[in-house]
C-alpha atoms as a PDB file:
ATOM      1  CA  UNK A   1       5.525 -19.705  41.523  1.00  0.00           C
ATOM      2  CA  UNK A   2       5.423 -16.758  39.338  1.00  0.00           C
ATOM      3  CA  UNK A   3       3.631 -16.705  35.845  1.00  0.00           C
ATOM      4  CA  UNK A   4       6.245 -15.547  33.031  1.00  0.00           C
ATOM      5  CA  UNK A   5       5.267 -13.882  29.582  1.00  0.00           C
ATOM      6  CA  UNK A   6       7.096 -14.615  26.626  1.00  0.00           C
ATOM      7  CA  UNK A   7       6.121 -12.466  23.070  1.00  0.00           C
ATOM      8  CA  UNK A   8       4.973 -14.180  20.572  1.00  0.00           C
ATOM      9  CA  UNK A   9       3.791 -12.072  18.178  1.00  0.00           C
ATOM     10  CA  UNK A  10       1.698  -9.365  16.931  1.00  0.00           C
ATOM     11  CA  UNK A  11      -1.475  -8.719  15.183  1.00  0.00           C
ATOM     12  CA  UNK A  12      -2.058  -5.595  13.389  1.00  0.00           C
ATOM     13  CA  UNK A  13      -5.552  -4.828  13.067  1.00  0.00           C
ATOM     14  CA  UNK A  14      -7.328  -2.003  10.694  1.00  0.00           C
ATOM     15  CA  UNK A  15     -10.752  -0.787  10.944  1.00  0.00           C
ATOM     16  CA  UNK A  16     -12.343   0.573   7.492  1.00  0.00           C
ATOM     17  CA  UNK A  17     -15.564   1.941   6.296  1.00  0.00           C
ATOM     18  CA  UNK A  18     -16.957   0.640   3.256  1.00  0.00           C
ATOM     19  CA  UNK A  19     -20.217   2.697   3.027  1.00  0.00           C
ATOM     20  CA  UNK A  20     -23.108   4.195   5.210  1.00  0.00           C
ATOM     21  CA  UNK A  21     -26.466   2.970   5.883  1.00  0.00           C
ATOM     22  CA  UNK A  22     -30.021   4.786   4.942  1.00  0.00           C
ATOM     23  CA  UNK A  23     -29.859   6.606   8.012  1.00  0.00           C
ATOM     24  CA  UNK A  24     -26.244   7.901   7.325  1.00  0.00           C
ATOM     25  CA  UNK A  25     -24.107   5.983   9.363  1.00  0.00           C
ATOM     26  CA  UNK A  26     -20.946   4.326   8.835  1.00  0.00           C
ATOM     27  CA  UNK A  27     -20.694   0.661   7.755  1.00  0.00           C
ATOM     28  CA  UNK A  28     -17.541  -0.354   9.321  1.00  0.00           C
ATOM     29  CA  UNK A  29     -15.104  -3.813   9.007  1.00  0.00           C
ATOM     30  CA  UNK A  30     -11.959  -4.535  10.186  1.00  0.00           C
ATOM     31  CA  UNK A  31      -9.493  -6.861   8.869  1.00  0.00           C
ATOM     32  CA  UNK A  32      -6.316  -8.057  10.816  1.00  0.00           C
ATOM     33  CA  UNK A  33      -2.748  -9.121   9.316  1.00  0.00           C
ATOM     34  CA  UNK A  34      -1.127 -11.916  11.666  1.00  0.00           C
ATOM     35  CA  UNK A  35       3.000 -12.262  11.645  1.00  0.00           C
ATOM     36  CA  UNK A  36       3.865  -9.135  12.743  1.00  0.00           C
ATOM     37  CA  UNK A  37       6.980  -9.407  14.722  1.00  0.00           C
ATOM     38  CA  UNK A  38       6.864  -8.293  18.673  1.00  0.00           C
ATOM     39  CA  UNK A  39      10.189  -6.280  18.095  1.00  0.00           C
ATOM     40  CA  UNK A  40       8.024  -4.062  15.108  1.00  0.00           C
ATOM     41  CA  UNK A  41       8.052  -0.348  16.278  1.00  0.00           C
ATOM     42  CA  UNK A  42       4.025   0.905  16.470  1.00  0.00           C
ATOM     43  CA  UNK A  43       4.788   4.039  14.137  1.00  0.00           C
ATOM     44  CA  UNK A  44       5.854   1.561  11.196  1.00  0.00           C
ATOM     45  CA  UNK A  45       2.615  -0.950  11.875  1.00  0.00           C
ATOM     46  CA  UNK A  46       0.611   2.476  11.740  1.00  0.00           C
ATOM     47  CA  UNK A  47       2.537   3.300   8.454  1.00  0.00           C
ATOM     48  CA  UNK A  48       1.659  -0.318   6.691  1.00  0.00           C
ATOM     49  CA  UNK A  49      -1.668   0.090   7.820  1.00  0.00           C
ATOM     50  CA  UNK A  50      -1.586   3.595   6.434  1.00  0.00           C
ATOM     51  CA  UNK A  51       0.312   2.580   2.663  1.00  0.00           C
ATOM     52  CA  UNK A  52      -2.027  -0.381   1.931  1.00  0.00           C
ATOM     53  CA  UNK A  53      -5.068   1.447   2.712  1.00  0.00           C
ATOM     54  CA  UNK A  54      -3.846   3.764   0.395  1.00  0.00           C
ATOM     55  CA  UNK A  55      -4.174   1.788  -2.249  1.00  0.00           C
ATOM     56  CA  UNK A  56      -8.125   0.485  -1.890  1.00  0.00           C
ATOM     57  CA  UNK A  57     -11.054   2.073  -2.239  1.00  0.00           C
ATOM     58  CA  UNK A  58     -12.078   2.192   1.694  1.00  0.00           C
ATOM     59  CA  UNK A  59     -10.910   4.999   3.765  1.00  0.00           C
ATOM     60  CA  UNK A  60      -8.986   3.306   7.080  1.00  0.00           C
ATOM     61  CA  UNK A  61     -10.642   5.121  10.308  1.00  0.00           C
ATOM     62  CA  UNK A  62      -7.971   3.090  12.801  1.00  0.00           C
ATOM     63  CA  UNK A  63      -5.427   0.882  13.216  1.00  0.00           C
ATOM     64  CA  UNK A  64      -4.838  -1.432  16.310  1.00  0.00           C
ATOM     65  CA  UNK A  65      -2.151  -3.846  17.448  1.00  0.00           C
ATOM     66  CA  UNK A  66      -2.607  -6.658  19.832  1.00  0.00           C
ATOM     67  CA  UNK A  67       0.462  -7.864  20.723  1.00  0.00           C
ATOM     68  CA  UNK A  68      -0.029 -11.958  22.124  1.00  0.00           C
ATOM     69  CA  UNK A  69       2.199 -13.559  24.832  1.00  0.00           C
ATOM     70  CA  UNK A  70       2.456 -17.327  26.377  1.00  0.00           C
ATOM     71  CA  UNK A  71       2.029 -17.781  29.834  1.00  0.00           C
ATOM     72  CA  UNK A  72       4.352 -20.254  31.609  1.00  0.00           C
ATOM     73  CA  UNK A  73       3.458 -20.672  35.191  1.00  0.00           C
ATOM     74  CA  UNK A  74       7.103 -21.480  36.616  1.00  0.00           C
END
């Protein structure tokens, strides 16, 4: 039997820094926005993650997409 993978969506995922510590280093968060379709190009995820950054306070240091499947053993 062979295991098939369907897409079922996409999850972009931003990293930010929101200050440093005493000792100078970064304090880093991330926040992720679910529903992002598997057919989304990455340049235009990178984009959104890049336009509403833009508009807070917190300077975006990456952006990631995980992209989730279901596995169907068949």
């Amino acid at each position: 039997m062979a295991v098939v993978s369907t897409p079922i969506g996409s999850v972009l995922v931003a990293q930010y820094q929101t200050g440093v510590t005493g000792s100078g280093s970064p304090i880093t968060r991330q926040k992720s926005f679910t529903g992002i379709k598997t057919t989304a190009v990455d340049q235009d995820i990178y984009d959104a993650a890049e336009a509403l950054f833009g508009l807070l306070e917190y300077p975006l240091i990456g952006v990631r997409r995980d992209d989730r499947s279901e596995l169907v053993n068949e």
